[in-house]
C-alpha atoms as a PDB file:
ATOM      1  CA  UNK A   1     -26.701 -15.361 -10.518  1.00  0.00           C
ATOM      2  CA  UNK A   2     -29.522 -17.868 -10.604  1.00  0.00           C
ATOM      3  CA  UNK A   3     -27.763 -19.788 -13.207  1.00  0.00           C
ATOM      4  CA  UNK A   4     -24.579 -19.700 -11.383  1.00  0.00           C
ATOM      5  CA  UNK A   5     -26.409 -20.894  -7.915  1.00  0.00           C
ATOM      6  CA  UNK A   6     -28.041 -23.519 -10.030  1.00  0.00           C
ATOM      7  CA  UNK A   7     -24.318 -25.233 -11.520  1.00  0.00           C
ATOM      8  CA  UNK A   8     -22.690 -24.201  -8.248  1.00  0.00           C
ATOM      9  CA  UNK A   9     -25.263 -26.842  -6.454  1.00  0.00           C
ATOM     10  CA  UNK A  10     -23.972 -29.736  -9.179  1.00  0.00           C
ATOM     11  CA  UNK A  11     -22.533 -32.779  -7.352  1.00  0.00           C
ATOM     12  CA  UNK A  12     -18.375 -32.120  -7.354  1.00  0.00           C
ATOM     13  CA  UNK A  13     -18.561 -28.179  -8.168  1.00  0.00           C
ATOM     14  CA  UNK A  14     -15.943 -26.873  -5.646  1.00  0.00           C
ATOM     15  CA  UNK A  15     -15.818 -23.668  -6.300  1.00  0.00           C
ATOM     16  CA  UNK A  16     -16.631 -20.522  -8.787  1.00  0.00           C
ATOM     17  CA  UNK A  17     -15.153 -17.378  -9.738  1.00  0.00           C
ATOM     18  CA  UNK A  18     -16.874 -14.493 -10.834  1.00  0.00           C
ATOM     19  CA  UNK A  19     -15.250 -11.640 -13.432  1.00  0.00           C
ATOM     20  CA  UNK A  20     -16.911  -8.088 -14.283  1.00  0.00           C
ATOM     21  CA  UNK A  21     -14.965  -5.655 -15.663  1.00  0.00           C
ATOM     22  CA  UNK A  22     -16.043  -2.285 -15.248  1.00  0.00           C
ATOM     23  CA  UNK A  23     -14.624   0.065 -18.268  1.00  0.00           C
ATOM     24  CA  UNK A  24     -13.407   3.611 -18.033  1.00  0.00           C
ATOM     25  CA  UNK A  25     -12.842   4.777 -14.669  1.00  0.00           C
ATOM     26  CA  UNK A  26     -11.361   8.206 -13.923  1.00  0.00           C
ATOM     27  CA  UNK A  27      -8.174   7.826 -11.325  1.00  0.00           C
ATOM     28  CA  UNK A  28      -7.330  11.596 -10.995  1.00  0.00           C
ATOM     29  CA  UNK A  29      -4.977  11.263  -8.287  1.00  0.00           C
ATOM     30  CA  UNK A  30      -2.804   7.729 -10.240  1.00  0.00           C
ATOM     31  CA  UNK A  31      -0.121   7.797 -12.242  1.00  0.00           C
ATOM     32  CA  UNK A  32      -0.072   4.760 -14.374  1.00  0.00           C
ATOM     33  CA  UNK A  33       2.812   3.192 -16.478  1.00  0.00           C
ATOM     34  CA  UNK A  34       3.415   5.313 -19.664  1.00  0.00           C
ATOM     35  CA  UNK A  35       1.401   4.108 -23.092  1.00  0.00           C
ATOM     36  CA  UNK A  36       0.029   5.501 -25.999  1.00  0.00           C
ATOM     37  CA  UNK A  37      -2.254   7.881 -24.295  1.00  0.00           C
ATOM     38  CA  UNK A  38       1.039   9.540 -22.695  1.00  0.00           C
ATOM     39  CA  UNK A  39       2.505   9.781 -25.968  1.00  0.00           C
ATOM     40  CA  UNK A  40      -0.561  11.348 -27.216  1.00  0.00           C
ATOM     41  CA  UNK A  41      -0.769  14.090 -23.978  1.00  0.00           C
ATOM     42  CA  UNK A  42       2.539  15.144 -24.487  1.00  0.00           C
ATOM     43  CA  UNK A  43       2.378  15.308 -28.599  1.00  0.00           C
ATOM     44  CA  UNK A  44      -0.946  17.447 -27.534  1.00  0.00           C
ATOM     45  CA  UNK A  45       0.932  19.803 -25.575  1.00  0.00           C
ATOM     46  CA  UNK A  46       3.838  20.708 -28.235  1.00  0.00           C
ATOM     47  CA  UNK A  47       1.115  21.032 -30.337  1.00  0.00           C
ATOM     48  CA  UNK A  48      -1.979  22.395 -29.654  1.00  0.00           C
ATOM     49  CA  UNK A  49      -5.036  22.338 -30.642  1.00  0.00           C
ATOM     50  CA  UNK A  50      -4.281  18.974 -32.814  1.00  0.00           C
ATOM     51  CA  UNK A  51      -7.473  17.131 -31.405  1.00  0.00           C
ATOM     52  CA  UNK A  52     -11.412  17.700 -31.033  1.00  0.00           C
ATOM     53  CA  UNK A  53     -12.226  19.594 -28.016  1.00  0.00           C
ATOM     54  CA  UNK A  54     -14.084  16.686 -26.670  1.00  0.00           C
ATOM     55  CA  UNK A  55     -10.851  14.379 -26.768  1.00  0.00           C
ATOM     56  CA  UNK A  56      -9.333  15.131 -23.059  1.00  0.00           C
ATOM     57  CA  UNK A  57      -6.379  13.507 -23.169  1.00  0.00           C
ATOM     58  CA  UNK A  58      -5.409  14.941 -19.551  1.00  0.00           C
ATOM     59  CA  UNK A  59      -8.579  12.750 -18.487  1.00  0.00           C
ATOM     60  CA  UNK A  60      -8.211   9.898 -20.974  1.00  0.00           C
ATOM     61  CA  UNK A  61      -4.343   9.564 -19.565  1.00  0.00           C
ATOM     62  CA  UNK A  62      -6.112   9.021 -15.936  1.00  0.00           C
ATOM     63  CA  UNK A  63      -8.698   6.363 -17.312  1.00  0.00           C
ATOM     64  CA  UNK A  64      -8.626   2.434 -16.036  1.00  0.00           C
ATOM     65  CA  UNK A  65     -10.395  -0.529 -15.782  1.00  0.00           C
ATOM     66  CA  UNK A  66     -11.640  -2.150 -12.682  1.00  0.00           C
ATOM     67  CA  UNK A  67     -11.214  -5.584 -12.866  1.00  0.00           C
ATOM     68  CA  UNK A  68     -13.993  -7.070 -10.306  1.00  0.00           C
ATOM     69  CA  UNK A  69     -13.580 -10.419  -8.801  1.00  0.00           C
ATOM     70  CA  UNK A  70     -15.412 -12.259  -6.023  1.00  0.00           C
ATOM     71  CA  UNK A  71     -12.369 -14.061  -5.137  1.00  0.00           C
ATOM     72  CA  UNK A  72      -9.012 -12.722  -6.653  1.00  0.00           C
ATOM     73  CA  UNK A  73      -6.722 -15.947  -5.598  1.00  0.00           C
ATOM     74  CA  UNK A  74      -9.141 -17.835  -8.263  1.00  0.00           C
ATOM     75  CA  UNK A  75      -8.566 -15.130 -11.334  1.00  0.00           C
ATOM     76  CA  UNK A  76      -6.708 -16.507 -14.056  1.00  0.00           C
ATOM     77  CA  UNK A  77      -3.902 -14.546 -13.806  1.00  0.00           C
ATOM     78  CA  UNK A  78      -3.213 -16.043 -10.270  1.00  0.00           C
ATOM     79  CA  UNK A  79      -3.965 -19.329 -11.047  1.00  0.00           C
ATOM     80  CA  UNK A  80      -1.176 -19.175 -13.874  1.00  0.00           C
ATOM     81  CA  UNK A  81       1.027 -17.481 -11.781  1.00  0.00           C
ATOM     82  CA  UNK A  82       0.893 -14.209 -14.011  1.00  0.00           C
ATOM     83  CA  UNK A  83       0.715 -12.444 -10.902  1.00  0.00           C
ATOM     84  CA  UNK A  84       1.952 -13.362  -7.990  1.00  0.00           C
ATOM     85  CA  UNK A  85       0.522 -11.389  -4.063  1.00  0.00           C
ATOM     86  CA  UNK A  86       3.755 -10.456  -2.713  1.00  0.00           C
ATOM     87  CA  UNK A  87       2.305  -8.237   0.188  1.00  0.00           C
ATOM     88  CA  UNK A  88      -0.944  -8.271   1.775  1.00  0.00           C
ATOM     89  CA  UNK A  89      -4.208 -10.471   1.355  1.00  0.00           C
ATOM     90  CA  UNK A  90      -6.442 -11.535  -1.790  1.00  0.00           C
ATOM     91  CA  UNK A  91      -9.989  -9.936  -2.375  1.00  0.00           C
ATOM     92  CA  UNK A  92     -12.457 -12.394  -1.051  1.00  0.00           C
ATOM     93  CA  UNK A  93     -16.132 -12.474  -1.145  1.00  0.00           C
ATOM     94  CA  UNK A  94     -17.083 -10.298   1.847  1.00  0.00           C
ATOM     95  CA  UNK A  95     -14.900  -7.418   1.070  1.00  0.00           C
ATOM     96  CA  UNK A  96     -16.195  -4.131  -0.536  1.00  0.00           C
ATOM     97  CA  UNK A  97     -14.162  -0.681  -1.406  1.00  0.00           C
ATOM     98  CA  UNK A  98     -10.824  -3.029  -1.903  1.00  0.00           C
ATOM     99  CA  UNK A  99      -8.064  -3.271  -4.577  1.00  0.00           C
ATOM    100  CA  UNK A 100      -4.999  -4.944  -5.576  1.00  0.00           C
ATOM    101  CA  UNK A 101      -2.352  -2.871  -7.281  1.00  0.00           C
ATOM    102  CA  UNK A 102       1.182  -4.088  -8.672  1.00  0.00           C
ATOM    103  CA  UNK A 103       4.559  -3.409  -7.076  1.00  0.00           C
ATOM    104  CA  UNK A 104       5.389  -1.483  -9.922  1.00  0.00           C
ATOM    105  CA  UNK A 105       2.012   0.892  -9.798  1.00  0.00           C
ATOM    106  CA  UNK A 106       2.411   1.227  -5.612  1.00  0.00           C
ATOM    107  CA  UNK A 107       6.031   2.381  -6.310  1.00  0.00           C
ATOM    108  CA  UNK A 108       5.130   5.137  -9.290  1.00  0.00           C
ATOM    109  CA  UNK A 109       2.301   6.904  -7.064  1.00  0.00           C
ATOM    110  CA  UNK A 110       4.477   5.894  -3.391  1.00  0.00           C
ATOM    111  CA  UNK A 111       1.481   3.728  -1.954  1.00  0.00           C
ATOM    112  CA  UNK A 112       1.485   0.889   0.267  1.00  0.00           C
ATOM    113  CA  UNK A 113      -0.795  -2.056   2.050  1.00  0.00           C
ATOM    114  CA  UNK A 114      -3.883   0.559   3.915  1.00  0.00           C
ATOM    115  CA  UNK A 115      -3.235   3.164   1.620  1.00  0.00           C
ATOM    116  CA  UNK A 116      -6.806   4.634  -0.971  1.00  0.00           C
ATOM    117  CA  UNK A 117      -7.479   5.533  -4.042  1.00  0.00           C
ATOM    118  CA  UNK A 118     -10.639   7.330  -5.393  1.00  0.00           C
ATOM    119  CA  UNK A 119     -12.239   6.321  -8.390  1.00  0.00           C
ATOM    120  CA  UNK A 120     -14.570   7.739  -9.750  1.00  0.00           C
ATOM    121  CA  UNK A 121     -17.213   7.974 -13.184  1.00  0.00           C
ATOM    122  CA  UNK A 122     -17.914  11.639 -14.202  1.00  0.00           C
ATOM    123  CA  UNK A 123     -20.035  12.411 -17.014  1.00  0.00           C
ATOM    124  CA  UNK A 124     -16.902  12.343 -19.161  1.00  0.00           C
ATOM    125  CA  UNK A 125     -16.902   8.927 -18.371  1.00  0.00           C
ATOM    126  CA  UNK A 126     -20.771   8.372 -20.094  1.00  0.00           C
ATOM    127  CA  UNK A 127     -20.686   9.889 -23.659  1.00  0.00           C
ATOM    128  CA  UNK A 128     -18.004  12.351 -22.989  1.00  0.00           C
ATOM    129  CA  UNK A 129     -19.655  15.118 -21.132  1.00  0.00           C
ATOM    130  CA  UNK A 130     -19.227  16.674 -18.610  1.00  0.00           C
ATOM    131  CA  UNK A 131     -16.424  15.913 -16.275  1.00  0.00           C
ATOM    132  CA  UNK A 132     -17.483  17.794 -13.296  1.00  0.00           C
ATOM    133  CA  UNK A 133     -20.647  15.834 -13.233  1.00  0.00           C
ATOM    134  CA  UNK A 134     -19.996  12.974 -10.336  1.00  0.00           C
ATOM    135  CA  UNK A 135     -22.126   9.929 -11.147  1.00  0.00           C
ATOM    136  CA  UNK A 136     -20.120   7.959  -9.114  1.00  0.00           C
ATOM    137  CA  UNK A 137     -16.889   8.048  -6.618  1.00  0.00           C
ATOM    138  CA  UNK A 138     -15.996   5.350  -4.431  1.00  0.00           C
ATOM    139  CA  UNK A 139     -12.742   5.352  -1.790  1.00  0.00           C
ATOM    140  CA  UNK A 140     -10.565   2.138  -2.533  1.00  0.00           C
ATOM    141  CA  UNK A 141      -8.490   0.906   0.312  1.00  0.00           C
ATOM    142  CA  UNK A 142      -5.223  -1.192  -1.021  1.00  0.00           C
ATOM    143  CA  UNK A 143      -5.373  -4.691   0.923  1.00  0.00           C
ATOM    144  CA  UNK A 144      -2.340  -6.641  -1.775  1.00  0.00           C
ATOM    145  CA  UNK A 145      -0.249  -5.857  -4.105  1.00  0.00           C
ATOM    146  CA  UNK A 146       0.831  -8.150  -6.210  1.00  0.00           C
ATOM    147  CA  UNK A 147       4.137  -8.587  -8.995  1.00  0.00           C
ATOM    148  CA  UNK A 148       4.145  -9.473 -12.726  1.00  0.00           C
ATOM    149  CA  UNK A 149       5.898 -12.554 -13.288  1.00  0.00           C
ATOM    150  CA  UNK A 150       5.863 -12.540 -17.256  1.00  0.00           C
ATOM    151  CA  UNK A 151       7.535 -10.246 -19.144  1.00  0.00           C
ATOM    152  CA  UNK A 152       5.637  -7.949 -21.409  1.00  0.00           C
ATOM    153  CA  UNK A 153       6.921  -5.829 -24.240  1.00  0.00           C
ATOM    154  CA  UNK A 154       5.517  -2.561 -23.348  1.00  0.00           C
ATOM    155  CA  UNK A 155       5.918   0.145 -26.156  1.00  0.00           C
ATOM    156  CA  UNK A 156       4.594   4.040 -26.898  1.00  0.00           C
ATOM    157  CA  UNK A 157       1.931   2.212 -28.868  1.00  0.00           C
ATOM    158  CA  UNK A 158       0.364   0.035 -25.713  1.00  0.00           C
ATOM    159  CA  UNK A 159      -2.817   1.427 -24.035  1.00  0.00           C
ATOM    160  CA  UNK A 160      -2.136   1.927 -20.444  1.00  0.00           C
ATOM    161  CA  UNK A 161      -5.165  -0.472 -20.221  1.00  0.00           C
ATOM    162  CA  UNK A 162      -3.397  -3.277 -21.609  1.00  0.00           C
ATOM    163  CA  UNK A 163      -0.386  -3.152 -19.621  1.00  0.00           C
ATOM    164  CA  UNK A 164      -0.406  -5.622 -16.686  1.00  0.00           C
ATOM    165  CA  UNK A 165       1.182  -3.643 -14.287  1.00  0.00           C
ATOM    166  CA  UNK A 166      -1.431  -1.175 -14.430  1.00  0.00           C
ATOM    167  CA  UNK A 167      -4.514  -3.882 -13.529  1.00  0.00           C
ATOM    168  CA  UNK A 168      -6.348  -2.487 -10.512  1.00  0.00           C
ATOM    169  CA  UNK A 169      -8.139  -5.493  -9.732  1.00  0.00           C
ATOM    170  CA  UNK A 170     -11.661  -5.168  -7.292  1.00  0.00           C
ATOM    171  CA  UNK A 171     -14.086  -6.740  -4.953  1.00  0.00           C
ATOM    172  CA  UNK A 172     -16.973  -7.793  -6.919  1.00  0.00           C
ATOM    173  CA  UNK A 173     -19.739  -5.791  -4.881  1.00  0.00           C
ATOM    174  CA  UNK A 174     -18.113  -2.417  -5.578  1.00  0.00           C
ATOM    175  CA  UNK A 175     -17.536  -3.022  -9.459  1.00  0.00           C
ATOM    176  CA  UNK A 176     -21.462  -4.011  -9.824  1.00  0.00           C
ATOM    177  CA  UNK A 177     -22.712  -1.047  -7.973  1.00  0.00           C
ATOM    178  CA  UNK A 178     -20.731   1.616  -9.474  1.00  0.00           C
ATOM    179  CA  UNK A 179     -22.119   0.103 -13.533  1.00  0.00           C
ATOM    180  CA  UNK A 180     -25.346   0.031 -11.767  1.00  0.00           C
ATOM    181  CA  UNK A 181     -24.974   3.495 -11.552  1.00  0.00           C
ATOM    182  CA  UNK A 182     -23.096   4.405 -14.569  1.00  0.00           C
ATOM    183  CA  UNK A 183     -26.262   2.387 -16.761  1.00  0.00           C
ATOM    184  CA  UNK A 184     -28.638   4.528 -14.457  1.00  0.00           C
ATOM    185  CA  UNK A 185     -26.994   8.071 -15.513  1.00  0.00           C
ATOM    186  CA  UNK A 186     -26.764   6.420 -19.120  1.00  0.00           C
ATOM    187  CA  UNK A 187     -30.399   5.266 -19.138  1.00  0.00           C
ATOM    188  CA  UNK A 188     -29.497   1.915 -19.582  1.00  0.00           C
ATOM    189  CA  UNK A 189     -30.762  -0.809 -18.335  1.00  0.00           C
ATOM    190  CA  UNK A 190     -28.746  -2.902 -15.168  1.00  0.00           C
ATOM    191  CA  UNK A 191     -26.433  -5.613 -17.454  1.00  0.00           C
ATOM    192  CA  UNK A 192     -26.349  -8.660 -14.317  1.00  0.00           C
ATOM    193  CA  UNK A 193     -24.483 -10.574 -16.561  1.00  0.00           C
ATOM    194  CA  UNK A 194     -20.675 -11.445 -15.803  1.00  0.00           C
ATOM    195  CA  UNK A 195     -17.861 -11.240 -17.883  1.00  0.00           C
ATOM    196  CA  UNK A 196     -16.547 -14.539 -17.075  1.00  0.00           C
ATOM    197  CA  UNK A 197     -17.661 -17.079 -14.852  1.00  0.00           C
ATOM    198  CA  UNK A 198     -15.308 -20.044 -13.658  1.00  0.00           C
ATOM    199  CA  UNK A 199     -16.443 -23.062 -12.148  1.00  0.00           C
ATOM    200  CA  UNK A 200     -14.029 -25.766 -10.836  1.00  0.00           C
ATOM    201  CA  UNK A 201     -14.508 -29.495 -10.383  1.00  0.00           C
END
């Protein structure tokens, strides 16, 4: 942040946008749009006993990223016109516990503008162990959803991760406390830096 403060006070910087993605959460309550780890579940279940005990697909299936932003409208994906908000408001600064979720996402699970989601990080989510161990669980109210205006060829083989409809993009402030406390249960230490920083002229 101190080198962001420090550009952001250059003569003609009008503004900056701020991107931290936090990996694996656990969404046990979503349905996303079907990849390769719904291929793999229901190859699992004809056939049993075909992976390591520790590979969960039933969790794994439930698994997303958290896109963080401190102002969604400036992400690139908006700014291209990838996505476009079709209902609701943008994530801005001040908000905390918010999300954006697609069209296509908000009509698979029947959700709408005011609706939440809970994610959380269980121990499953740090090394694999145990899922009933709650590091983490935050309540995500839905303030926009937004459409995919590109087409994308979506096959068994995608991760659910990849595929845009299933971005679940995040106030900033929520995605860096909820690493601070995955690194904690992980005994790592806090990683400030950002994914991507933006500034514009």
């Amino acid at each position: 942040d101190e080198i962001v403060d420090e550009i952001s006070e250059l003569d003609n910087i009008t503004d900056v946008s701020k991107e931290k993605i936090l990996y694996r959460s656990y969404f046990e309550d979503l349905n996303f749009i079907p990849g390769i780890l719904t291929s793999e579940l229901e190859y699992e279940r004809e056939n049993p006993g075909e992976y390591e005990e520790w590979f969960n697909l039933e969790i794994l299936v439930k698994e997303n990223k958290l896109w963080g932003y401190n102002e969604s409208e400036l992400s690139s994906n908006f700014r291209t016109n990838t996505f476009e908000l079709v209902e609701g408001k943008h994530i801005t600064e001040a908000d905390e516990g918010k999300i954006l979720i697609s069209d296509t996402l908000a009509e698979l699970n029947r959700l709408k503008i005011g609706d939440c989601i809970n994610a959380k990080i269980t121990g499953y989510q740090v090394g694999f162990g145990e899922a009933e161990q709650i590091i983490a669980s935050k309540e995500l109210e839905i303030v926009g959803i937004y459409h995919v205006n590109t087409v994308q060829r979506i096959s068994e083989f995608t991760a659910e991760t990849d595929i845009a409809g299933n971005y679940i993009i995040c106030d900033l402030k929520t995605v860096q406390e909820m690493e601070r406390l995955r690194n904690e249960a992980s005994n790592m230490s806090d990683d400030l830096r950002y994914d991507e920083v933006v500034f514009f002229v």
